[in-house]
C-alpha atoms as a PDB file:
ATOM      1  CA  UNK A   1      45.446  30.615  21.644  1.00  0.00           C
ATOM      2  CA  UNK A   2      43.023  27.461  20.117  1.00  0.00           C
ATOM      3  CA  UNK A   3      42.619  28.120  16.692  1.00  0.00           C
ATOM      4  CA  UNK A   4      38.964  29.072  15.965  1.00  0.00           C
ATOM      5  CA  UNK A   5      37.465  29.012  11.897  1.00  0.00           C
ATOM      6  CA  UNK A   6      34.162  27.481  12.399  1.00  0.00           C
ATOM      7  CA  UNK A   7      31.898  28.597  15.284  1.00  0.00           C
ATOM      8  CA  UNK A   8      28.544  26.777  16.068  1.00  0.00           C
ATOM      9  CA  UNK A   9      25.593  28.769  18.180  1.00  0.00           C
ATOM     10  CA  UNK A  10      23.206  26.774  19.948  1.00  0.00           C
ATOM     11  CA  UNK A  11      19.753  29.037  19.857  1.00  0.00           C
ATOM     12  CA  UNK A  12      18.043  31.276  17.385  1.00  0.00           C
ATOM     13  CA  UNK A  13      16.360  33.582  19.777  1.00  0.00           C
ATOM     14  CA  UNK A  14      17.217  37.189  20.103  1.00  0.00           C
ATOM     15  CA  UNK A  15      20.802  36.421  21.435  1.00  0.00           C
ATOM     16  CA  UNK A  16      21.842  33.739  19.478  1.00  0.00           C
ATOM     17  CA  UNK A  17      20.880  35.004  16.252  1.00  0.00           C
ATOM     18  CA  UNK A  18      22.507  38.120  17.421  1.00  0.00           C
ATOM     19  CA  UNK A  19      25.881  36.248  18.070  1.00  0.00           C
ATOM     20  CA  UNK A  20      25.537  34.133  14.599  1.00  0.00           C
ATOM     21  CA  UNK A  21      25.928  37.786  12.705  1.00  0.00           C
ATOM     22  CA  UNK A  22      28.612  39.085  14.644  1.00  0.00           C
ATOM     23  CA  UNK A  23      30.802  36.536  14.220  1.00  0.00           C
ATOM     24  CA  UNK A  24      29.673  36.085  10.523  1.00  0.00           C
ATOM     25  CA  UNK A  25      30.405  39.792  10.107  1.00  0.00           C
ATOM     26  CA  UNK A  26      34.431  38.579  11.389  1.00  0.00           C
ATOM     27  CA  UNK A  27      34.501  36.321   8.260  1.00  0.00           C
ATOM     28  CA  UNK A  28      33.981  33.082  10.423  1.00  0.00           C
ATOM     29  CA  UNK A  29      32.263  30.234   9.354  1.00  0.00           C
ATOM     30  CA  UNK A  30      28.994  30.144  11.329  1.00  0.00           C
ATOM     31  CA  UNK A  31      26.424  27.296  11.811  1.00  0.00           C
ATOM     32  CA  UNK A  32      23.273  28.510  13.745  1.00  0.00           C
ATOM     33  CA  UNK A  33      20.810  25.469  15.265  1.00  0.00           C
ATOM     34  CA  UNK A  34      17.453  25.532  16.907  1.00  0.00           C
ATOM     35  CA  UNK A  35      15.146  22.952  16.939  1.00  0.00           C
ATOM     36  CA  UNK A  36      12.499  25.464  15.933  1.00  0.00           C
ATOM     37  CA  UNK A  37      12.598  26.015  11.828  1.00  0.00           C
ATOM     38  CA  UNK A  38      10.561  29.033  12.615  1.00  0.00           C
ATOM     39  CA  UNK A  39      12.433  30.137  15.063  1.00  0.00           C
ATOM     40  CA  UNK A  40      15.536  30.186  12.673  1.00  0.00           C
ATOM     41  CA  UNK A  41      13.265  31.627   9.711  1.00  0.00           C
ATOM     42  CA  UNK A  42      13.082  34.538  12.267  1.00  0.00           C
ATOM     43  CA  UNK A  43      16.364  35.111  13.113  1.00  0.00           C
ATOM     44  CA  UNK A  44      17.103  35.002   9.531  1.00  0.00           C
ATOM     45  CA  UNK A  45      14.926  37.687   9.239  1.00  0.00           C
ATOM     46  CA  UNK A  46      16.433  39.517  11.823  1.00  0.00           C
ATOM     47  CA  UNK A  47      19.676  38.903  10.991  1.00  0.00           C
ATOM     48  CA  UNK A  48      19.016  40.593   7.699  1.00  0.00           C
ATOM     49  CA  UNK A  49      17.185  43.733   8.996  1.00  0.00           C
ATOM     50  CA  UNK A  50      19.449  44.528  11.022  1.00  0.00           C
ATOM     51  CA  UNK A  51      22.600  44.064   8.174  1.00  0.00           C
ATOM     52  CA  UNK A  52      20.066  46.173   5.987  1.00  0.00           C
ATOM     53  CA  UNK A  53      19.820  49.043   8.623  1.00  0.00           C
ATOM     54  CA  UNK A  54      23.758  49.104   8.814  1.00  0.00           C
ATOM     55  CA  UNK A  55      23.641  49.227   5.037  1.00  0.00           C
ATOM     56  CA  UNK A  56      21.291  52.259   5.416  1.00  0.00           C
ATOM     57  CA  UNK A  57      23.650  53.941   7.445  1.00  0.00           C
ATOM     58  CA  UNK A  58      26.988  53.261   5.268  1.00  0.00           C
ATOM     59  CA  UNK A  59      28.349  51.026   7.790  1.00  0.00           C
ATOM     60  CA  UNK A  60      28.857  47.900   5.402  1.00  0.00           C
ATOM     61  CA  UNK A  61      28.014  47.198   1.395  1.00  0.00           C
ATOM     62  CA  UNK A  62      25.139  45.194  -0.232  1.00  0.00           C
ATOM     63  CA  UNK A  63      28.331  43.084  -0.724  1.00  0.00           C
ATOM     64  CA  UNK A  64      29.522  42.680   2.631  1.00  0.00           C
ATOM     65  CA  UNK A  65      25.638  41.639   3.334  1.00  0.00           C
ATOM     66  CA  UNK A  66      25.989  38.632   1.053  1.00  0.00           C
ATOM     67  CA  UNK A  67      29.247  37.617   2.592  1.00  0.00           C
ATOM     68  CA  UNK A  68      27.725  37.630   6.331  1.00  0.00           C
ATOM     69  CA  UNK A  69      24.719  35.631   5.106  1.00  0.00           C
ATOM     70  CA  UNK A  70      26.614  33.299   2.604  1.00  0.00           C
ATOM     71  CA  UNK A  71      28.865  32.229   5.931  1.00  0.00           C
ATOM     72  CA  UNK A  72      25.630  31.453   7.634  1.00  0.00           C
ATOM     73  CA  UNK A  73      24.376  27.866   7.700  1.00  0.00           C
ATOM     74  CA  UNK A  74      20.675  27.942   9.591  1.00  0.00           C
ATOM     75  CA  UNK A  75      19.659  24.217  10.752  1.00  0.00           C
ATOM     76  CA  UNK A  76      17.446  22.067  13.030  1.00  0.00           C
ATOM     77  CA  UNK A  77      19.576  19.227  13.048  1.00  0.00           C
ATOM     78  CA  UNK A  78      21.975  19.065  16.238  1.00  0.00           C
ATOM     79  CA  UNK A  79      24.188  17.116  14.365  1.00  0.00           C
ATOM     80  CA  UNK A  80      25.280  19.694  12.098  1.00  0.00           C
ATOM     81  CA  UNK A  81      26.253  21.945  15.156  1.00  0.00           C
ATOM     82  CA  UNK A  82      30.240  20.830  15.292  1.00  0.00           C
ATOM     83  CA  UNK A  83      32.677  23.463  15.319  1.00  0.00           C
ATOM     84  CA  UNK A  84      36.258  24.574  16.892  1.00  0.00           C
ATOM     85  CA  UNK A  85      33.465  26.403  19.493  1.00  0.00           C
ATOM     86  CA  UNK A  86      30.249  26.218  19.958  1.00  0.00           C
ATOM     87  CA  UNK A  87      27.812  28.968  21.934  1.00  0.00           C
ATOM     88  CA  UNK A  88      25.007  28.230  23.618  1.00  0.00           C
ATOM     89  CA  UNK A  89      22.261  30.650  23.693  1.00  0.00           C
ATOM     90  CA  UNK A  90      19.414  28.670  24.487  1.00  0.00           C
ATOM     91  CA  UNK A  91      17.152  28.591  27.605  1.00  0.00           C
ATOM     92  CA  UNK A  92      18.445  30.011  31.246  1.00  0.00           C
ATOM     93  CA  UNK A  93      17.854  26.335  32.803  1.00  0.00           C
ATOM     94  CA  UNK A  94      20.868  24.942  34.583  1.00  0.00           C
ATOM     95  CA  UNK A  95      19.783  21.192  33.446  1.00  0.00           C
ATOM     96  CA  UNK A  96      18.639  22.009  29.953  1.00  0.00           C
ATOM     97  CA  UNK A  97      22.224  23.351  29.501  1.00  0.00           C
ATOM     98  CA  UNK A  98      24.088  20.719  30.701  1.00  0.00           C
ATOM     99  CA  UNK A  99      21.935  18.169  28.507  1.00  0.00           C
ATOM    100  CA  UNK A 100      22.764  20.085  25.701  1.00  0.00           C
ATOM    101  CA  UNK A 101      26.684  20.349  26.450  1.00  0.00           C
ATOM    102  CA  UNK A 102      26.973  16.352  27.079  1.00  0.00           C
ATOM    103  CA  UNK A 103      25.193  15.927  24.110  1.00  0.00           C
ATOM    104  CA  UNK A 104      27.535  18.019  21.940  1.00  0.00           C
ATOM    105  CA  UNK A 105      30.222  16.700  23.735  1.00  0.00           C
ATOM    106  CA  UNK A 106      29.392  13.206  22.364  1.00  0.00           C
ATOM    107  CA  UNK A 107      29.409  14.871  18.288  1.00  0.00           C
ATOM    108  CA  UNK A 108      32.620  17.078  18.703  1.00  0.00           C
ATOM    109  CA  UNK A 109      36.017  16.448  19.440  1.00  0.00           C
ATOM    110  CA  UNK A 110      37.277  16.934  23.005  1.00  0.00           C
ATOM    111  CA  UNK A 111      39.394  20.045  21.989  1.00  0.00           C
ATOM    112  CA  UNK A 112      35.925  21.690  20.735  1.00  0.00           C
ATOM    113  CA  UNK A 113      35.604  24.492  23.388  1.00  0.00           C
ATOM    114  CA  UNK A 114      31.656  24.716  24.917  1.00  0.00           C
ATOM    115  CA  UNK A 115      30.835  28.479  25.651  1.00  0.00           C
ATOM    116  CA  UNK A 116      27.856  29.217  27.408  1.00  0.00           C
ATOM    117  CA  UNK A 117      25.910  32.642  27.655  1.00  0.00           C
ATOM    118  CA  UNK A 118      24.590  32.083  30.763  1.00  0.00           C
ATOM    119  CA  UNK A 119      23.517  35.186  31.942  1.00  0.00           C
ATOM    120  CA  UNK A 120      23.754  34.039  35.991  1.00  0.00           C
ATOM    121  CA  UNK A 121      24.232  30.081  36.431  1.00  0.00           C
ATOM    122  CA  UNK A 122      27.573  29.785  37.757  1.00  0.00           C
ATOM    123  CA  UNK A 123      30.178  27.607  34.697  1.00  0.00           C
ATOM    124  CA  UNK A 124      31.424  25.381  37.650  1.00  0.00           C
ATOM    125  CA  UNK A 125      27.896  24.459  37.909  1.00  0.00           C
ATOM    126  CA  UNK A 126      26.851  23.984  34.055  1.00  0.00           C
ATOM    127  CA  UNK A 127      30.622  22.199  33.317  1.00  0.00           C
ATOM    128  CA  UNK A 128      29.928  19.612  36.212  1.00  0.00           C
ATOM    129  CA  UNK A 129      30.561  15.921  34.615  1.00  0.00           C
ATOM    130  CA  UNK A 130      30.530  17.457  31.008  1.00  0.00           C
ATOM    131  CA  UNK A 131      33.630  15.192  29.537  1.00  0.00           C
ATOM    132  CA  UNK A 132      36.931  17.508  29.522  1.00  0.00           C
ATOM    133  CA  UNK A 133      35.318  20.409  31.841  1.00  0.00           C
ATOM    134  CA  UNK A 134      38.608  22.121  31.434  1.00  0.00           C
ATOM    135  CA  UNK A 135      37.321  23.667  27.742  1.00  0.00           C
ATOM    136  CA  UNK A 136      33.932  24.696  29.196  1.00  0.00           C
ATOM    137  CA  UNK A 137      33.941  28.664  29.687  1.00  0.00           C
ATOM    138  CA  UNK A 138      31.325  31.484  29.901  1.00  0.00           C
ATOM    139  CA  UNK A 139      31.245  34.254  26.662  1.00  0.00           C
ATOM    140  CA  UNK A 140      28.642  36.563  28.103  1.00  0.00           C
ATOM    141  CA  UNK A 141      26.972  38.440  25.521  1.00  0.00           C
ATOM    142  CA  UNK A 142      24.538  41.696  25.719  1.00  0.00           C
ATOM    143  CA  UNK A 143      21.594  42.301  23.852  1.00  0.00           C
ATOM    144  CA  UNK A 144      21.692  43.236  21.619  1.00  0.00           C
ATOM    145  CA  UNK A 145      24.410  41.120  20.624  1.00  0.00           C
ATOM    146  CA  UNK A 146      25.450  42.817  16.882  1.00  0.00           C
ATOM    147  CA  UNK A 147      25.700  46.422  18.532  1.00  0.00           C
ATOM    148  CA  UNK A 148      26.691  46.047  22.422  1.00  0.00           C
ATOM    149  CA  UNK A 149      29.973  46.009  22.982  1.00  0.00           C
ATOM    150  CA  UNK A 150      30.808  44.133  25.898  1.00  0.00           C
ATOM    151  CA  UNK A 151      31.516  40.555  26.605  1.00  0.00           C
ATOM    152  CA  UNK A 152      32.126  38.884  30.388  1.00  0.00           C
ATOM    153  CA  UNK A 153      34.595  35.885  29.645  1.00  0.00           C
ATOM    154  CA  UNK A 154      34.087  33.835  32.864  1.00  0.00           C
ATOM    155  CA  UNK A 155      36.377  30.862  34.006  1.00  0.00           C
ATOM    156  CA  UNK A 156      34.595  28.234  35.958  1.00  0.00           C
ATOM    157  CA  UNK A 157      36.636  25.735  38.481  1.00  0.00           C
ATOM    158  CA  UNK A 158      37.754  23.579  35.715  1.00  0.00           C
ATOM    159  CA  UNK A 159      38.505  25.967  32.816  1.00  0.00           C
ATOM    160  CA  UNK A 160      41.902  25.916  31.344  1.00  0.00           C
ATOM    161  CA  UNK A 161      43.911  29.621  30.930  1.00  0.00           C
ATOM    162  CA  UNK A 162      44.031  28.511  27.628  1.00  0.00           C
ATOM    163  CA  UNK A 163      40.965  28.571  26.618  1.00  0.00           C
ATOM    164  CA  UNK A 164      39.968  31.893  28.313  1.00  0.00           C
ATOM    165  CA  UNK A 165      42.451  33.468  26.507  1.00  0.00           C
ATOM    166  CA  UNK A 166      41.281  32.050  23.587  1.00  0.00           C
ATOM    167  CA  UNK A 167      37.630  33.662  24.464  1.00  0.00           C
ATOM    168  CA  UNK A 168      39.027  36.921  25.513  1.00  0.00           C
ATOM    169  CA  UNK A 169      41.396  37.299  22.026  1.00  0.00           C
ATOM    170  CA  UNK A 170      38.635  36.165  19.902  1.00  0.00           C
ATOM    171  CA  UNK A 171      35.993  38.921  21.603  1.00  0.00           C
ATOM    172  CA  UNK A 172      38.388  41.908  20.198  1.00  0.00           C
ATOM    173  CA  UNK A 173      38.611  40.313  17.217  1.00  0.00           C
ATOM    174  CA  UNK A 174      34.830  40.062  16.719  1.00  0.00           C
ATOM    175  CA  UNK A 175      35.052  43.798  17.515  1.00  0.00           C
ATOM    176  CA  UNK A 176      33.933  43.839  21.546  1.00  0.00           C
ATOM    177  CA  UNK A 177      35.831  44.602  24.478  1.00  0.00           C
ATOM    178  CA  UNK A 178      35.816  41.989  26.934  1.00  0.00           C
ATOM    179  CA  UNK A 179      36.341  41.768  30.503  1.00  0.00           C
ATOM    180  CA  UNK A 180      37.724  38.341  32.739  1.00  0.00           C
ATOM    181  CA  UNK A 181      35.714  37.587  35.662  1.00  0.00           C
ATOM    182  CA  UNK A 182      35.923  34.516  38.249  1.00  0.00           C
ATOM    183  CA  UNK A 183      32.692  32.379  38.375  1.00  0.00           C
ATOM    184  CA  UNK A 184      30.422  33.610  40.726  1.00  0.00           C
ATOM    185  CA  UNK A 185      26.316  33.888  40.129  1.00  0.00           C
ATOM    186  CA  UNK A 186      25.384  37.147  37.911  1.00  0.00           C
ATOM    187  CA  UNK A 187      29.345  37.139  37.383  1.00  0.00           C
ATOM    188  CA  UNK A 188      30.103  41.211  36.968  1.00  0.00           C
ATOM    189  CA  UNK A 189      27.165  43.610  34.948  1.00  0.00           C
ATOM    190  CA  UNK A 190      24.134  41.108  36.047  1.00  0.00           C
ATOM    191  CA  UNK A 191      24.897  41.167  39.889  1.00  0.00           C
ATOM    192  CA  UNK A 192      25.329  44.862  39.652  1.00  0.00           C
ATOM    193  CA  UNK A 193      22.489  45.757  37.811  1.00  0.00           C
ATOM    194  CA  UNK A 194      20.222  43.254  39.145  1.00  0.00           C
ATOM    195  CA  UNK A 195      18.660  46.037  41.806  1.00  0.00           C
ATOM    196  CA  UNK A 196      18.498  48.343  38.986  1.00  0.00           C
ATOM    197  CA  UNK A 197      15.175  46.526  38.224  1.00  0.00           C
ATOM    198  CA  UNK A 198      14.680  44.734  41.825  1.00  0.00           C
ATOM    199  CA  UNK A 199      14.215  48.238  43.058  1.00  0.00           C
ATOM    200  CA  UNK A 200      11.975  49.600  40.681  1.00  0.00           C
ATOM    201  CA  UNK A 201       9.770  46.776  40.913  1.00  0.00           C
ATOM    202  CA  UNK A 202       9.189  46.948  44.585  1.00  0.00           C
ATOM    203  CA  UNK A 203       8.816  50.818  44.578  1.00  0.00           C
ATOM    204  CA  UNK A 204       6.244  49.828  42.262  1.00  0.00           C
ATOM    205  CA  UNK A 205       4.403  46.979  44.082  1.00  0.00           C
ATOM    206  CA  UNK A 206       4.534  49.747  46.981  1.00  0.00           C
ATOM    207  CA  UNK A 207       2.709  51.891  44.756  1.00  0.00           C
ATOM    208  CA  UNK A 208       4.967  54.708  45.244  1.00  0.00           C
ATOM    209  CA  UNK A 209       5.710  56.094  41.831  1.00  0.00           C
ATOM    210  CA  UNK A 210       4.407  54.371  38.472  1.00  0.00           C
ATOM    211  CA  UNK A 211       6.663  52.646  35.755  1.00  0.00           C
ATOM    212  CA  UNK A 212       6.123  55.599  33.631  1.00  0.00           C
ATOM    213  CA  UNK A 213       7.419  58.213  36.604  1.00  0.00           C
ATOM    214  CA  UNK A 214      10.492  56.151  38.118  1.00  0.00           C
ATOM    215  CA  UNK A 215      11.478  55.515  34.586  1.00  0.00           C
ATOM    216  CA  UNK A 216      11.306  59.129  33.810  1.00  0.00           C
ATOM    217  CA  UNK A 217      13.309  59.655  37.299  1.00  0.00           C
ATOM    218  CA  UNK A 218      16.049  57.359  36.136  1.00  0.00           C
ATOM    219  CA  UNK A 219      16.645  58.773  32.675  1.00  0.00           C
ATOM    220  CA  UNK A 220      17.067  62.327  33.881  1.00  0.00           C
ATOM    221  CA  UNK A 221      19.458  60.934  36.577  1.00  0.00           C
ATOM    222  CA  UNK A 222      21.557  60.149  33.267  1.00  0.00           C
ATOM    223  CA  UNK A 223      20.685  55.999  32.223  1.00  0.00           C
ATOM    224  CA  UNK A 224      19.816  55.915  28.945  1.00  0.00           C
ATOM    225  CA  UNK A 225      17.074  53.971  29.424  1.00  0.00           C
ATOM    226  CA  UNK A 226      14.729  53.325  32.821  1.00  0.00           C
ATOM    227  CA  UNK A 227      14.274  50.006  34.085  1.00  0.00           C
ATOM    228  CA  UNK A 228      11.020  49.370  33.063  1.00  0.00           C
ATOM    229  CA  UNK A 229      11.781  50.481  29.496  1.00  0.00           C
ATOM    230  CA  UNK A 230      14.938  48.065  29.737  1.00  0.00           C
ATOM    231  CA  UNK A 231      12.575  45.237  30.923  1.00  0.00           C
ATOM    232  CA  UNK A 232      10.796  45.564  27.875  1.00  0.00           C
ATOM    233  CA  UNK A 233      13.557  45.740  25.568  1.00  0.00           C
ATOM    234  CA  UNK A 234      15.275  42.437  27.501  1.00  0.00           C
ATOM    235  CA  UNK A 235      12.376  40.469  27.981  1.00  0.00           C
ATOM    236  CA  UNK A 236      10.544  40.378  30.963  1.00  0.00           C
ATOM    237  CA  UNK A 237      10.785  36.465  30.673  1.00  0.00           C
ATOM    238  CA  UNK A 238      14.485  36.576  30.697  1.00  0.00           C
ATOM    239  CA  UNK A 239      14.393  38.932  33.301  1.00  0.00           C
ATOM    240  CA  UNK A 240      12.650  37.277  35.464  1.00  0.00           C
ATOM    241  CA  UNK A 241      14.380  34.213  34.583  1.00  0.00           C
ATOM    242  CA  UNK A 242      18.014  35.833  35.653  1.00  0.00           C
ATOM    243  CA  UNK A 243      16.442  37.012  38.860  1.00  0.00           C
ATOM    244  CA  UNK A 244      14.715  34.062  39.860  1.00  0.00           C
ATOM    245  CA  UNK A 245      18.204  32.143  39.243  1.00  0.00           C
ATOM    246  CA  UNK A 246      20.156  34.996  41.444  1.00  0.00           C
ATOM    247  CA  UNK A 247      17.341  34.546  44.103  1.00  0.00           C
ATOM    248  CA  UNK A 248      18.556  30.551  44.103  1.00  0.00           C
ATOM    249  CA  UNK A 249      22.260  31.107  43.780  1.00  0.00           C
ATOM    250  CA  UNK A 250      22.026  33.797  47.095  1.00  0.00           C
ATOM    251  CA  UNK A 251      20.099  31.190  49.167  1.00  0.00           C
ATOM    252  CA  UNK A 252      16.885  33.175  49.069  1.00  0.00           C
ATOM    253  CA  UNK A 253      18.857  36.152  50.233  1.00  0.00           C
ATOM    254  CA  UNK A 254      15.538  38.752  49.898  1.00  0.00           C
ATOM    255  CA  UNK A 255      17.451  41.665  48.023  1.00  0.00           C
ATOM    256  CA  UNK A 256      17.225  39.344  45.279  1.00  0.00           C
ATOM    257  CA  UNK A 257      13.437  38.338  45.394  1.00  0.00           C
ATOM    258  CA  UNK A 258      11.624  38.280  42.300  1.00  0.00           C
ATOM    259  CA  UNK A 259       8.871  40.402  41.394  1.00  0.00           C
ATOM    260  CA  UNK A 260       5.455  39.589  41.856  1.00  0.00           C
ATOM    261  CA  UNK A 261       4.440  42.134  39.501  1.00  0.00           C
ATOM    262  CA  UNK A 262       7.322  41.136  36.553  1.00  0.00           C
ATOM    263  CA  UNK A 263       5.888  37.096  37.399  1.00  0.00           C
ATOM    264  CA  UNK A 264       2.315  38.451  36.437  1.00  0.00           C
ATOM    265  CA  UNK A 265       3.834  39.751  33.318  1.00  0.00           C
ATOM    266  CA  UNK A 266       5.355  36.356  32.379  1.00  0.00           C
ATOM    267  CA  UNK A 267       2.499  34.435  33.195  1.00  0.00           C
ATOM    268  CA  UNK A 268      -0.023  36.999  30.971  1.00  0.00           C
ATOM    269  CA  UNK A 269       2.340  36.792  28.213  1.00  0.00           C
ATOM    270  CA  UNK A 270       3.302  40.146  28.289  1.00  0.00           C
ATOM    271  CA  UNK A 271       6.967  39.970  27.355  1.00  0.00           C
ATOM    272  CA  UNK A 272       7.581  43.115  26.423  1.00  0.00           C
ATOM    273  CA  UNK A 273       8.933  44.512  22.804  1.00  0.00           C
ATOM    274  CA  UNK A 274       8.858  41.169  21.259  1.00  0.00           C
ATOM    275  CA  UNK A 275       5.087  40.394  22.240  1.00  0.00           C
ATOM    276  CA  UNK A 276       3.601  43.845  21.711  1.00  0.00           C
ATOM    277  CA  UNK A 277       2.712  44.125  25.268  1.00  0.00           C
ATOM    278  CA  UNK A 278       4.577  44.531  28.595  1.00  0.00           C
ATOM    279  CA  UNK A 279       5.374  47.391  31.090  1.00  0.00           C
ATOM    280  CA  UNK A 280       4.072  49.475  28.207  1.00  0.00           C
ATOM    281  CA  UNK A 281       1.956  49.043  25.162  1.00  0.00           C
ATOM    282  CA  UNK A 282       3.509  48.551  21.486  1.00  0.00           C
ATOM    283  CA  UNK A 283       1.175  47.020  19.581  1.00  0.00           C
END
């Protein structure tokens, strides 16, 4: 196994900020980057609700809070981002991750293993001509990060046994079970679940049943939570986003076809949970 102290994450959004606290929480030395200062003012925030709501519910001190944030280091500067590994949980665009990779490539050492939380691209594709592809590897988070418990650990064409070991040992030590899985696009839970929301969305553009109804269908059929809900909670954005890259990776193949309907969403701005507005209302 590569030894591992300081991990850097790439993205303060949802995910990323989500990552930075549960490997904080593990007592690792943790450098979270975004261009954005806001952006990392929020996750801040965020990061600290939700160490304050597992305070409320005795799951860790007023102590162990200042540890988690003292091993924090929040910063806009890409330069700062070098560590044993380094995340990225930034945008699902197959170029924008490979320009960030080459670029951390050319800060880090070549042993510095590149993760990437791609939630669909294929790693063969986001590794291609990044120097020493062999430490490129996919560490699959779910959102949210601090409280789901599984993690896909994907090996692309070029990645070394080595280092997905290394992934798969440090997921149970951050406290997640973690499953391997050869590089495909959607890799295991995305590919599945993908027509869990496909589906829905055409039953809806066939104006068969509302959100509200094939939700409420769903959840008595025993999932926790019905698509349209789970849309809202993901992001209907990043949704979309996952699809639209399935849709690419399947050659058009028309059980993955994005949703009209979700694509309206995106373009009105109605994200879901984090903009106040989406397949339901919570402003």
């Amino acid at each position: 196994m590569i030894s591992v102290k300081k991990v850097g994450i790439a993205g303060a959004g949802a995910m990323g900020a989500g990552i930075a606290q549960v490997f904080a929480q593990a007592n690792f030395e943790v450098v979270l980057f975004d261009v954005n200062a806001a952006q990392l003012e929020k996750a801040k925030g965020e990061i600290e609700k939700n160490l304050a709501q597992a305070i409320s519910k005795n799951k860790i001190s007023e102590a162990d809070k200042s540890g988690v944030l003292a091993r924090i280091t929040f910063s806009s500067e890409i330069n700062s981002l070098k560590a044993d590994l380094i995340i990225e949980a930034i945008v699902e665009k197959l170029e924008v991750k490979r320009e960030l990779f080459q670029k951390l490539a050319e800060i880090n050492s070549a042993e510095t293993v590149l993760a990437t939380n791609t939630s669909s691209i294929p790693v063969t594709r986001i590794a291609k001509d990044i120097p020493n592809p062999q430490r490129v590897v996919g560490m699959h988070f779910f959102n949210p990060a601090h409280l789901m418990k599984l993690v896909e650990v994907i090996s692309g064409a070029e990645t070394s046994k080595e280092v997905a070991e290394t992934i798969k040992q440090l997921s149970i030590i951050i406290g997640k079970t973690s499953i391997m899985c050869s590089d495909s696009p959607g890799f295991i839970v995305n590919r599945v679940a993908r027509h869990y929301y496909v589906e829905s969305l055409k039953i809806l553009e066939e104006k068969v049943a509302t959100n509200e109804t094939i939700d409420t269908l769903m959840e008595s059929s025993g999932f926790k939570m019905g698509p349209f809900k789970l849309m809202d909670h993901v992001g209907n954005d990043i949704n979309f986003a996952v699809t639209s890259s399935l849709f690419e990776s399947f050659h058009q193949d028309a059980k993955f076809r994005p949703s009209r309907i979700q694509q309206q969403k995106v373009d009105a701005g109605h994200l879901g949970k984090k903009s106040g507005k989406g397949f339901y209302n919570y402003s």
